[in-house]
C-alpha atoms as a PDB file:
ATOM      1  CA  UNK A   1    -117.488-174.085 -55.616  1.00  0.00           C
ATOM      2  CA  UNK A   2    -113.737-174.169 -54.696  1.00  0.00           C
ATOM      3  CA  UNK A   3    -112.472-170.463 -55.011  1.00  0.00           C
ATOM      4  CA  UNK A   4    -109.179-171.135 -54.404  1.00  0.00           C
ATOM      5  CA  UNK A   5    -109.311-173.180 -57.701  1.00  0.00           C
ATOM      6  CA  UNK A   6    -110.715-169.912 -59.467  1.00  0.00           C
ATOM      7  CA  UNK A   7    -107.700-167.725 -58.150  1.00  0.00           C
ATOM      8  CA  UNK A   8    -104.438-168.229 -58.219  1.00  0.00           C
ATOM      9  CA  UNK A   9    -101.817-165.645 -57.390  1.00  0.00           C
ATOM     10  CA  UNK A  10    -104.839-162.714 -57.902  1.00  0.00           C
ATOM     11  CA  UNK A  11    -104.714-163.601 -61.237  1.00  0.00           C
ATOM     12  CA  UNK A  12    -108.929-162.946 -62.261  1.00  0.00           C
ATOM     13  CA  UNK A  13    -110.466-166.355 -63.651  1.00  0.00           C
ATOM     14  CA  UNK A  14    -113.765-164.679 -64.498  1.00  0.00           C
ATOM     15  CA  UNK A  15    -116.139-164.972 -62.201  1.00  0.00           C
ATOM     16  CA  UNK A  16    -117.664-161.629 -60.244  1.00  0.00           C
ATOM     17  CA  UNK A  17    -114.101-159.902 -60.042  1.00  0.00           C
ATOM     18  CA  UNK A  18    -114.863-158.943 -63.952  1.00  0.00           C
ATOM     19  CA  UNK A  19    -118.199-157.259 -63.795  1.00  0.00           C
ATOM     20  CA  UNK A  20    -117.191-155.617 -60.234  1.00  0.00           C
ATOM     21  CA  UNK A  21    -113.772-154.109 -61.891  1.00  0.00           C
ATOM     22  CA  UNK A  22    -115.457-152.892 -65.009  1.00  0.00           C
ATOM     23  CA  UNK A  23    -118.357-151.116 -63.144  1.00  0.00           C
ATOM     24  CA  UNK A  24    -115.815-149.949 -60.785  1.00  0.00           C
ATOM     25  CA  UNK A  25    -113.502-148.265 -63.837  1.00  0.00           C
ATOM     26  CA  UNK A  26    -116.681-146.524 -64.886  1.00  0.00           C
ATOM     27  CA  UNK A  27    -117.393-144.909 -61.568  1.00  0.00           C
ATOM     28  CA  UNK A  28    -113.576-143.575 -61.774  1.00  0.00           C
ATOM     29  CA  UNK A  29    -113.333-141.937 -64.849  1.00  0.00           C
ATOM     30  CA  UNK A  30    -117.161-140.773 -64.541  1.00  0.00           C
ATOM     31  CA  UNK A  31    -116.321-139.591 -61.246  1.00  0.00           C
ATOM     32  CA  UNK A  32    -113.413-137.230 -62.438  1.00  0.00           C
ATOM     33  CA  UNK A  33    -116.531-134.762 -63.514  1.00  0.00           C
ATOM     34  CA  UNK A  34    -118.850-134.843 -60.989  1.00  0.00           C
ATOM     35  CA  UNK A  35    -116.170-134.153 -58.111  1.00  0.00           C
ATOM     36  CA  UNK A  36    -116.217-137.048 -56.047  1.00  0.00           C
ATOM     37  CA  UNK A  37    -114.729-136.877 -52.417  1.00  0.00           C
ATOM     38  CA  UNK A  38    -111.026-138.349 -52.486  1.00  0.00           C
ATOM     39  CA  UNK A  39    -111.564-141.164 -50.285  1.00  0.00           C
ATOM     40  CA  UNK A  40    -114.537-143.239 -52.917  1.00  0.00           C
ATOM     41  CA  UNK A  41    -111.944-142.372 -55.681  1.00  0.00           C
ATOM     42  CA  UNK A  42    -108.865-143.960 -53.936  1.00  0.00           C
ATOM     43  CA  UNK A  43    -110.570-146.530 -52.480  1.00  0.00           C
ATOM     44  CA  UNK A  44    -112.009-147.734 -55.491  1.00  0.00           C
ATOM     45  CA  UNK A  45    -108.696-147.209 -57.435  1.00  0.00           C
ATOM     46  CA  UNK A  46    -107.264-149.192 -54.431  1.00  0.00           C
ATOM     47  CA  UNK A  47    -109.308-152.300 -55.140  1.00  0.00           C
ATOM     48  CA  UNK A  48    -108.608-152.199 -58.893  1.00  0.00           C
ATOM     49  CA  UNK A  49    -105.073-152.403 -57.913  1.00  0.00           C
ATOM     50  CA  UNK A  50    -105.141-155.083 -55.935  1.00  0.00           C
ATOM     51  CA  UNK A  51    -106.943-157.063 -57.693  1.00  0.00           C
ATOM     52  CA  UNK A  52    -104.550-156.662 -60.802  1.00  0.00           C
ATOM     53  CA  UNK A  53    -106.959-155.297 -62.893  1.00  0.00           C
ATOM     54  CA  UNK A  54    -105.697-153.126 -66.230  1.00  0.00           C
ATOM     55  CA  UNK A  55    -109.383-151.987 -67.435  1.00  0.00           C
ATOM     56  CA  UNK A  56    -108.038-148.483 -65.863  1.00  0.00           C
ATOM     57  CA  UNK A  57    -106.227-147.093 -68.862  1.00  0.00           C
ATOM     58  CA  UNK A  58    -102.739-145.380 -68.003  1.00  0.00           C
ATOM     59  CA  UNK A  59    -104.201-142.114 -69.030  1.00  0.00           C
ATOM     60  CA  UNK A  60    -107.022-141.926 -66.241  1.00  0.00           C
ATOM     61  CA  UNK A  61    -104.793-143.023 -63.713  1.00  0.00           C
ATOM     62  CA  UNK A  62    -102.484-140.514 -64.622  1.00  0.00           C
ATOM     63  CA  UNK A  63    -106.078-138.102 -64.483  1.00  0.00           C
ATOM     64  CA  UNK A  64    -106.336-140.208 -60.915  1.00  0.00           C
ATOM     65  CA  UNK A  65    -103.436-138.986 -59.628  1.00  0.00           C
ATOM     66  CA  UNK A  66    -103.882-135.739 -60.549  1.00  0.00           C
ATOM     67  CA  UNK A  67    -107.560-135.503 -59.151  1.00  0.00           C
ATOM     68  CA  UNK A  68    -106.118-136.680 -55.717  1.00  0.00           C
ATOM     69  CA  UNK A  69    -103.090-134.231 -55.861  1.00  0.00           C
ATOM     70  CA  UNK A  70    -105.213-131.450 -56.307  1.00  0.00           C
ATOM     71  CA  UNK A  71    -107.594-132.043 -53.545  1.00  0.00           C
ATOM     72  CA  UNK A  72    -104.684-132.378 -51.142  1.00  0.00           C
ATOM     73  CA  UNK A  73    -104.267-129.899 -48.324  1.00  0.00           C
ATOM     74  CA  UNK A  74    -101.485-127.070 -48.152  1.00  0.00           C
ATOM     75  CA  UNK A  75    -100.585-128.231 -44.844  1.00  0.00           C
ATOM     76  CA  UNK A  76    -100.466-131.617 -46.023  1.00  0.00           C
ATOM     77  CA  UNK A  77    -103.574-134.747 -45.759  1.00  0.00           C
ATOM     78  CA  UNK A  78    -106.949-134.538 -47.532  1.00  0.00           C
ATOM     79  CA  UNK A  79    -110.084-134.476 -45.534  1.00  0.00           C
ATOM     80  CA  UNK A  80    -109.228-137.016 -42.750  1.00  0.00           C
ATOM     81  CA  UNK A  81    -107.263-139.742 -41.265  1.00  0.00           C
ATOM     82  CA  UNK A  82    -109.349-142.140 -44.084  1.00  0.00           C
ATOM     83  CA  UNK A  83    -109.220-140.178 -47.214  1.00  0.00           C
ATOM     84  CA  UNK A  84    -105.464-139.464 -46.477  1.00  0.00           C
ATOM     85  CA  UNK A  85    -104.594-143.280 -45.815  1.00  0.00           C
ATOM     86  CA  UNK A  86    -106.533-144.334 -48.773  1.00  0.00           C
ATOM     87  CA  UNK A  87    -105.064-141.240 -51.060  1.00  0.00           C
ATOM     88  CA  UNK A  88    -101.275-142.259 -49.627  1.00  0.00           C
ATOM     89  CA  UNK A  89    -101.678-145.773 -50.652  1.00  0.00           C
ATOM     90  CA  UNK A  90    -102.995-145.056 -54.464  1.00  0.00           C
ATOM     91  CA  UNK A  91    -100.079-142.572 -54.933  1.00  0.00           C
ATOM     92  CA  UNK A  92     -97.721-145.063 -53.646  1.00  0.00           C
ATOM     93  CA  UNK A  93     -98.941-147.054 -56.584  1.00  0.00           C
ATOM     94  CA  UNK A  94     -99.134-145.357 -59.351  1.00  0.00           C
ATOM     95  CA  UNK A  95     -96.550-142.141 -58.767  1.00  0.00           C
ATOM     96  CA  UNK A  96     -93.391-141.844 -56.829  1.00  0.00           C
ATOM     97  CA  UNK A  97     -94.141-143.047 -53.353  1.00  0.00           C
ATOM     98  CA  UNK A  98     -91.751-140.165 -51.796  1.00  0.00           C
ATOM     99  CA  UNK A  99     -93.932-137.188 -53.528  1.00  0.00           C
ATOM    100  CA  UNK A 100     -94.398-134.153 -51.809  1.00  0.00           C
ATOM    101  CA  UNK A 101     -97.834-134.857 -51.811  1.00  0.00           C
ATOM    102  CA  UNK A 102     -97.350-138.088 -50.148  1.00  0.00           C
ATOM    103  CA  UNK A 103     -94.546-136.959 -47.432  1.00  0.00           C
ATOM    104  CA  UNK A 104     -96.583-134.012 -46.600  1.00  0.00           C
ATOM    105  CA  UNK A 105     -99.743-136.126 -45.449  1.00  0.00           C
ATOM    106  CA  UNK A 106     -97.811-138.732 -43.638  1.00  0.00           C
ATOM    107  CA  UNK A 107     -96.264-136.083 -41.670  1.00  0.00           C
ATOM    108  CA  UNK A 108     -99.759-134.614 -41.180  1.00  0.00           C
ATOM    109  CA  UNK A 109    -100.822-137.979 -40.520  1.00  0.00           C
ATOM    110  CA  UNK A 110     -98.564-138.230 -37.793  1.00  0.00           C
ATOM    111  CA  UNK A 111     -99.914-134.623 -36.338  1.00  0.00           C
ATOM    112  CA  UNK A 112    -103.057-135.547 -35.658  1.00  0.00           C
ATOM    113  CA  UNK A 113    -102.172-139.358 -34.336  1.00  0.00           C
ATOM    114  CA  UNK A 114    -103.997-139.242 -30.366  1.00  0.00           C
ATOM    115  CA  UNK A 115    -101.428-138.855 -27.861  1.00  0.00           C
ATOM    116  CA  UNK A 116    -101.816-142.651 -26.736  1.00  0.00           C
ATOM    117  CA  UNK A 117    -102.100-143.660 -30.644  1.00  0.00           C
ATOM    118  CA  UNK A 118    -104.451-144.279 -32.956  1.00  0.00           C
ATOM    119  CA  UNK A 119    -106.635-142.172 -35.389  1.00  0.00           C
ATOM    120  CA  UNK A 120    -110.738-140.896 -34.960  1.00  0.00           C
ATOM    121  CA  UNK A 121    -112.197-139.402 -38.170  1.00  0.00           C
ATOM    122  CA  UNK A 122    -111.291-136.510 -37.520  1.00  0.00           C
ATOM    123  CA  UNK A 123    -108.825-134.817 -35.190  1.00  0.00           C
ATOM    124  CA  UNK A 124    -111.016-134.279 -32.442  1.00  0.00           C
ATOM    125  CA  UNK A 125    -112.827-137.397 -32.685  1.00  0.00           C
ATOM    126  CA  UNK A 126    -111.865-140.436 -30.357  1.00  0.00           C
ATOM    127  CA  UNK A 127    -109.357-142.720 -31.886  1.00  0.00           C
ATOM    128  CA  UNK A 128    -111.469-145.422 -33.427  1.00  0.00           C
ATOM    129  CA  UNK A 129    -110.764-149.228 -34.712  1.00  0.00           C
ATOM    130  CA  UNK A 130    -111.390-148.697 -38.202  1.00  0.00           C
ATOM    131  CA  UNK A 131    -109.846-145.875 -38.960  1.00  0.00           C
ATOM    132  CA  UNK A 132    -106.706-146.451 -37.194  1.00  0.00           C
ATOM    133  CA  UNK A 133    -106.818-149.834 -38.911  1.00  0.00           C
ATOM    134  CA  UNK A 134    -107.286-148.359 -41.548  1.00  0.00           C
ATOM    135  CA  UNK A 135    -103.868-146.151 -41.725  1.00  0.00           C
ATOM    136  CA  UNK A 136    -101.700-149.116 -40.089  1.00  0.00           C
ATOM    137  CA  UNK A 137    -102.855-151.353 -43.434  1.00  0.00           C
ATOM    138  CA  UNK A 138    -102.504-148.740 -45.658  1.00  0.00           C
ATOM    139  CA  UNK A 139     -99.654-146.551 -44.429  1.00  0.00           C
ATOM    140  CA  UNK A 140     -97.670-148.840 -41.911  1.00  0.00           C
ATOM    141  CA  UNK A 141     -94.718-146.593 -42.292  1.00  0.00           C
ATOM    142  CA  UNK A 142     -96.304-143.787 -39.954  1.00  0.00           C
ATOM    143  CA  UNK A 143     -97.410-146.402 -37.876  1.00  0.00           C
ATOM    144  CA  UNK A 144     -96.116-146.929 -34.199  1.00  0.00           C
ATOM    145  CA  UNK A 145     -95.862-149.775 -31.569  1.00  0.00           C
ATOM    146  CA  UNK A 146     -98.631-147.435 -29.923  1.00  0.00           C
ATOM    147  CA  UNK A 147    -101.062-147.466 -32.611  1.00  0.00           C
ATOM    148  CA  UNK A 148    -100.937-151.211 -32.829  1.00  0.00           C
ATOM    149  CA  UNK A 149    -101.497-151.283 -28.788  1.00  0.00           C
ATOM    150  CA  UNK A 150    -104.002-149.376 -28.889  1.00  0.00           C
ATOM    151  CA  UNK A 151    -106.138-151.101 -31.246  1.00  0.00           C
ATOM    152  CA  UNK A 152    -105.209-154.037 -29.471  1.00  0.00           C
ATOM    153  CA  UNK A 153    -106.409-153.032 -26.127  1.00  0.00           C
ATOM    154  CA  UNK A 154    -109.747-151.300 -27.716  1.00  0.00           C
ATOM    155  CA  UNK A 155    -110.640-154.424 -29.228  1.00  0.00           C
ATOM    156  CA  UNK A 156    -110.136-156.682 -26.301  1.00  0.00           C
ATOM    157  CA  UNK A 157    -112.339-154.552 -24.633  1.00  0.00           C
ATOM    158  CA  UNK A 158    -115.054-154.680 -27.107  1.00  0.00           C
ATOM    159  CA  UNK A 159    -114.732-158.034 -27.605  1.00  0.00           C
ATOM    160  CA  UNK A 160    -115.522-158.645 -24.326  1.00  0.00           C
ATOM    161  CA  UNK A 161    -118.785-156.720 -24.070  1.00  0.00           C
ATOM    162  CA  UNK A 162    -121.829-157.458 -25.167  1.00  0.00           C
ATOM    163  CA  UNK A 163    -122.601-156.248 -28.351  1.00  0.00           C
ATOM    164  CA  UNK A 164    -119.898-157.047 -30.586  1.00  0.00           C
ATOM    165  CA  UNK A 165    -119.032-155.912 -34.522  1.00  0.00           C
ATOM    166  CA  UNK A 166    -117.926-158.336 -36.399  1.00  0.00           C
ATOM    167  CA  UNK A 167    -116.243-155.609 -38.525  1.00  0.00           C
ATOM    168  CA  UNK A 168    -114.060-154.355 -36.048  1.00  0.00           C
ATOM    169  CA  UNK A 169    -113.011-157.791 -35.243  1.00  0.00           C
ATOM    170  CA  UNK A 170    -112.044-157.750 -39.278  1.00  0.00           C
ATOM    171  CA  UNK A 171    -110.174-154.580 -38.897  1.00  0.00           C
ATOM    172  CA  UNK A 172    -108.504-155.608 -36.045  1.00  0.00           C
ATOM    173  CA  UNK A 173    -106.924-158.398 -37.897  1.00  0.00           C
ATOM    174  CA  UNK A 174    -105.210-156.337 -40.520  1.00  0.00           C
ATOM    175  CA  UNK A 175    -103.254-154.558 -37.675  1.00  0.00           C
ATOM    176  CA  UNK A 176    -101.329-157.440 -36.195  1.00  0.00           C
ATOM    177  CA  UNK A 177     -97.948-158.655 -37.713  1.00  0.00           C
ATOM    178  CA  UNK A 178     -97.885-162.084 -38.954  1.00  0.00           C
ATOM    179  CA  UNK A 179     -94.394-163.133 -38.783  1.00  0.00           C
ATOM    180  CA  UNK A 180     -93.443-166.427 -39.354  1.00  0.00           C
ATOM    181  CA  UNK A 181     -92.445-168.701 -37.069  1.00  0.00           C
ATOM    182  CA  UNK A 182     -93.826-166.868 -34.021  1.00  0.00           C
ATOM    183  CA  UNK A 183     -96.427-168.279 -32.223  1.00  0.00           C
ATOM    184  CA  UNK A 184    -100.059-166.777 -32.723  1.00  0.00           C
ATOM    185  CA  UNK A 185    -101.226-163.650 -30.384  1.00  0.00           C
ATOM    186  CA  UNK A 186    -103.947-165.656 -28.219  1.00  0.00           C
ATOM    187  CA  UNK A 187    -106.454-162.512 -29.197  1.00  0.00           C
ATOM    188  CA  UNK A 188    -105.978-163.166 -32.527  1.00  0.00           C
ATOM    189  CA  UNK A 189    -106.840-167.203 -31.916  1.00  0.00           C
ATOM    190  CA  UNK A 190    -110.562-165.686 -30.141  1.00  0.00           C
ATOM    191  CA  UNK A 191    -110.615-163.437 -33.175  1.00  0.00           C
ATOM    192  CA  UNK A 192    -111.138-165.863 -35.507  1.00  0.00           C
ATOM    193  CA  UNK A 193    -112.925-167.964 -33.888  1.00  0.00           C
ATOM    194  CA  UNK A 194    -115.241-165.238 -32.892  1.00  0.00           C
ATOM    195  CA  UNK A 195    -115.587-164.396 -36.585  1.00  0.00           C
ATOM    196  CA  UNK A 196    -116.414-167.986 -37.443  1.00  0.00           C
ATOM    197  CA  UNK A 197    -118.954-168.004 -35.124  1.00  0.00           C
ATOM    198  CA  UNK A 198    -120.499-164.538 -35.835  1.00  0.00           C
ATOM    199  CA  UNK A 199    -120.987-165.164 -39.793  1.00  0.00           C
ATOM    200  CA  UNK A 200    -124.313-165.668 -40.888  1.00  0.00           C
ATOM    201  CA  UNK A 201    -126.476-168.618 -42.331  1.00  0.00           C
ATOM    202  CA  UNK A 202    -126.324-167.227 -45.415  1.00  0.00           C
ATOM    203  CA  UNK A 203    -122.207-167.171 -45.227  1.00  0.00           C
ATOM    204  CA  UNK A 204    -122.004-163.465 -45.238  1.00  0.00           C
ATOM    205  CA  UNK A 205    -121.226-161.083 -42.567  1.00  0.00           C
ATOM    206  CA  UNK A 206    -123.105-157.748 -40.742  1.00  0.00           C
ATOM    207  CA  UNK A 207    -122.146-155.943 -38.210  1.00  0.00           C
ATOM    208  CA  UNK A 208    -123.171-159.388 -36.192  1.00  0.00           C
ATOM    209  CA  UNK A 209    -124.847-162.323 -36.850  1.00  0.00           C
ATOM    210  CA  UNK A 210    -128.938-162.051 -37.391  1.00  0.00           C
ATOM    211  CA  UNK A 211    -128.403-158.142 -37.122  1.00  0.00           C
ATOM    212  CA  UNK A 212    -131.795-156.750 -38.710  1.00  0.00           C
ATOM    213  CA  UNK A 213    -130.202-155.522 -41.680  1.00  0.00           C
ATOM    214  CA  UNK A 214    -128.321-159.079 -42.467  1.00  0.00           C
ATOM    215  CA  UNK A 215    -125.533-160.044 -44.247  1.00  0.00           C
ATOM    216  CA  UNK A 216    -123.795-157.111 -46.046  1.00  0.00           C
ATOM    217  CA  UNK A 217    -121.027-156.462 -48.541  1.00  0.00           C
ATOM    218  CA  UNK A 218    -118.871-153.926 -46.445  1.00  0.00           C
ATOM    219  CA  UNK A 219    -118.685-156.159 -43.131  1.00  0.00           C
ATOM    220  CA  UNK A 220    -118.538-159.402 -45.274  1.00  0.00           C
ATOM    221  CA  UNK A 221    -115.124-157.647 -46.962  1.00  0.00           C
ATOM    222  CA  UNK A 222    -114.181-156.250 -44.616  1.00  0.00           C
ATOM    223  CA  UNK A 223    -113.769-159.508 -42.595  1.00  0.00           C
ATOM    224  CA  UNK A 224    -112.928-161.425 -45.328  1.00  0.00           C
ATOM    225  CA  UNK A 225    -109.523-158.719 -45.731  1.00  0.00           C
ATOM    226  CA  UNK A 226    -108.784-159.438 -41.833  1.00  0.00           C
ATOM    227  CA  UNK A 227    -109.039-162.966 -42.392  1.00  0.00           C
ATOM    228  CA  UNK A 228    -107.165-163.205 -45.305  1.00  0.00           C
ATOM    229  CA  UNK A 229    -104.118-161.984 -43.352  1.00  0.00           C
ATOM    230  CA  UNK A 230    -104.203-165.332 -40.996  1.00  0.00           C
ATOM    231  CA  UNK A 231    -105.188-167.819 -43.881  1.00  0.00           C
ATOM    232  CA  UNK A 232    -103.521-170.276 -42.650  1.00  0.00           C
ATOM    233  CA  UNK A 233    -105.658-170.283 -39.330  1.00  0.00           C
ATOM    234  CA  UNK A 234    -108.868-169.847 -40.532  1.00  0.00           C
ATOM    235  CA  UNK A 235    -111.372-172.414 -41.650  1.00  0.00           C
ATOM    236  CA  UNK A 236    -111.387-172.674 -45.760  1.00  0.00           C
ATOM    237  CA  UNK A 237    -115.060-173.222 -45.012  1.00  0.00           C
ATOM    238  CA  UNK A 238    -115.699-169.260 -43.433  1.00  0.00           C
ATOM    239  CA  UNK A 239    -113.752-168.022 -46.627  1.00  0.00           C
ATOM    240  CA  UNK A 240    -115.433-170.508 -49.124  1.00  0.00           C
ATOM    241  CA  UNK A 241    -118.897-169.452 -47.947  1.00  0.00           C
ATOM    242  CA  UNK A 242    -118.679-165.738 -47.691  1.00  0.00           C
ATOM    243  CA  UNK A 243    -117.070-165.777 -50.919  1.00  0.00           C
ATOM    244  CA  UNK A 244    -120.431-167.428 -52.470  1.00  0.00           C
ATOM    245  CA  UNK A 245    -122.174-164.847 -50.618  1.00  0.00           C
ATOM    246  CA  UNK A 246    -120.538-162.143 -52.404  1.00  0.00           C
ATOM    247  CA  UNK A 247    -121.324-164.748 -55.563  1.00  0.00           C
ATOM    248  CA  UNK A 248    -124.666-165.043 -55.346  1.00  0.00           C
ATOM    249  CA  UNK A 249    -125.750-161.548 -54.296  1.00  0.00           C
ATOM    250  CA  UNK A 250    -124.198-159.447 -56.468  1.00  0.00           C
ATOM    251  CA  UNK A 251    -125.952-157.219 -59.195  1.00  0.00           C
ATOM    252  CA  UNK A 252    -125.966-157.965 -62.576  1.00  0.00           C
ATOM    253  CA  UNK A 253    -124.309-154.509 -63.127  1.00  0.00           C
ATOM    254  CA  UNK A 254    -121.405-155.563 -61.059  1.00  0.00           C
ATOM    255  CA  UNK A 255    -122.178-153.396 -57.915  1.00  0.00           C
ATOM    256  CA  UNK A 256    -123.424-154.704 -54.653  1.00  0.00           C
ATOM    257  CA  UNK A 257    -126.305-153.048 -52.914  1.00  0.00           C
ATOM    258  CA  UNK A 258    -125.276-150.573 -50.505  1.00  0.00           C
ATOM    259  CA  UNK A 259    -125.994-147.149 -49.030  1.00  0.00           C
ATOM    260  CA  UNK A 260    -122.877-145.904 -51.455  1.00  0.00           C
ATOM    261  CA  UNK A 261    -122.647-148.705 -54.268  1.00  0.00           C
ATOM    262  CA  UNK A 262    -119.294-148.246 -54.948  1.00  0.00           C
ATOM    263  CA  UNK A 263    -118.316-148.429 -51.179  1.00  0.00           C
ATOM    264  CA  UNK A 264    -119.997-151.249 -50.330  1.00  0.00           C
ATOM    265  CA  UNK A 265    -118.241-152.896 -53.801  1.00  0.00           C
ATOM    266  CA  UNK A 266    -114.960-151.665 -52.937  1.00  0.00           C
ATOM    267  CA  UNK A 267    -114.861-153.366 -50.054  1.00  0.00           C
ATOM    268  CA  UNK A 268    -116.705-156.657 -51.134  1.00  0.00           C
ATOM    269  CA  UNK A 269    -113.624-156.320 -53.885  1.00  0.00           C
ATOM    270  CA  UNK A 270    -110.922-156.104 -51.980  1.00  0.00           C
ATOM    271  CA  UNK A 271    -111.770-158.669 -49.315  1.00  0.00           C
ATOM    272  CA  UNK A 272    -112.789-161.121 -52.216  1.00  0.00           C
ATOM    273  CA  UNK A 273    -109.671-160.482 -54.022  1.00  0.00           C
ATOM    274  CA  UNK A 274    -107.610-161.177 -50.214  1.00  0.00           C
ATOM    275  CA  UNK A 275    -108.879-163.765 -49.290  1.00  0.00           C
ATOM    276  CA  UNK A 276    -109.432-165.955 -52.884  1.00  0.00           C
ATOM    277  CA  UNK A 277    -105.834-165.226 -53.418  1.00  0.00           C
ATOM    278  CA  UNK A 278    -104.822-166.146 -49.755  1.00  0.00           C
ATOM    279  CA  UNK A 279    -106.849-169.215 -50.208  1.00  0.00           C
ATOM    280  CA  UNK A 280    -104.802-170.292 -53.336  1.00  0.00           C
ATOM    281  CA  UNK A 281    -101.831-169.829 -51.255  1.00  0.00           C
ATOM    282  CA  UNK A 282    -102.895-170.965 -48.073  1.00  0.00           C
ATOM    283  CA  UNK A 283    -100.435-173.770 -46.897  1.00  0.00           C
END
């Protein structure tokens, strides 16, 4: 099956991206009742936007903006470094990027940035990959030179260890420019490859390959997002294969099986929507 045939510009040819955005519009508006934290709201919301999807009507993202307004902080930020990168980027979308929701949470974000960059999950945690990854591909206008370094050097350094996650190598990804015409960072070159390597029989992705658990939908888009950046590097084969992955073990409701369904689909959706459109574009 040739996804980049499917998808074309992001445009939706119907195959899983329908069921997953309709299930995921449910969990939105039912979610406005049953006070959801921020960050499965935006995130969600975040996948249905990238993936072009209009199922949300214009009243419940209006309600969606409101809901994440609301739960913001007086000192600006929601809960953490996450929720406030994923809130940022929804409200970018759908209200006026320069709010004073929005310019009071990147300040905070920058407040509570480690002194040699990055972001942990909360301010006194350790600056972590994902979530620092997390803010530079969400909200690269707070992001520094320093942030970028320091993800840089962290993953190096786990990538030469032992034990390896093949979702941090994924993350990683989405925090390196990709300009063109300059040559390719050689630690994104071992990235890939090491992501090639690390996927599993089946063609999805865990936190490594033959991990107990197996192939899952968070790693598998979560890698397939990183990937999707450097298209034109990877193997169509990787993509192709995690894509049928996602295919062929999703539920008939839409969702994917995960400790939090709509997490786990999130994800899945917004690496499946990267890379399938990355993959029609790839040169």
């Amino acid at each position: 099956m040739n996804y980049s045939e499917k998808v074309n510009c992001g445009e939706k040819q119907g195959y899983f991206f329908d069921t997953t955005t309709k299930i995921l519009s449910q969990f939105i508006q039912a979610a406005f009742n049953r006070h959801i934290e921020v960050v499965r709201i935006a995130r969600a919301e975040y996948s249905l936007l990238l993936s072009n999807d209009n199922s949300l009507s214009k009243t419940s993202q209006g309600w969606c903006v409101d809901y994440i307004e609301q739960a913001a902080h007086r000192q600006g930020g929601w809960a953490d470094a996450e929720e406030t990168a994923w809130a940022i980027s929804v409200l970018s979308r759908l209200a006026v990027e320069d709010s004073q929701e929005v310019s009071k949470a990147k300040t905070w974000l920058g407040s509570v940035r480690h002194p040699g960059g990055g972001w942990g999950r909360h301010p006194r945690d350790q600056a972590r990959i994902p979530t620092t990854a997390l803010v530079v591909a969400l909200v690269p206008s707070v992001t520094t030179d320093a942030d970028r370094k320091w993800v840089r050097q962290a993953w190096e350094k786990d990538l030469n260890s032992p034990v390896r996650l093949s979702y941090k190598g994924g993350f990683y990804l989405l925090t390196v420019n990709n300009e063109d015409g300059e040559a390719i960072d050689p630690l994104v070159s071992r990235t890939i490859a090491f992501l090639a390597d690390d996927q599993n029989n089946d063609g999805g992705f865990g936190p490594w390959r033959d991990h107990p658990i197996g192939s899952d939908p968070w790693s598998t888009g979560v890698v397939l997002w990183g990937l999707s950046k450097w298209i034109d590097h990877v193997s169509p084969e990787v993509v192709e294969k995690a894509l049928a992955w996602l295919e062929k073990t999703q539920l008939p409701s839409g969702y994917w099986p995960y400790h939090y369904l709509d997490e786990g689909t999130s994800y899945a959706l917004i690496g499946a929507v990267a890379a399938s459109r990355a993959l029609a574009n790839r040169k």
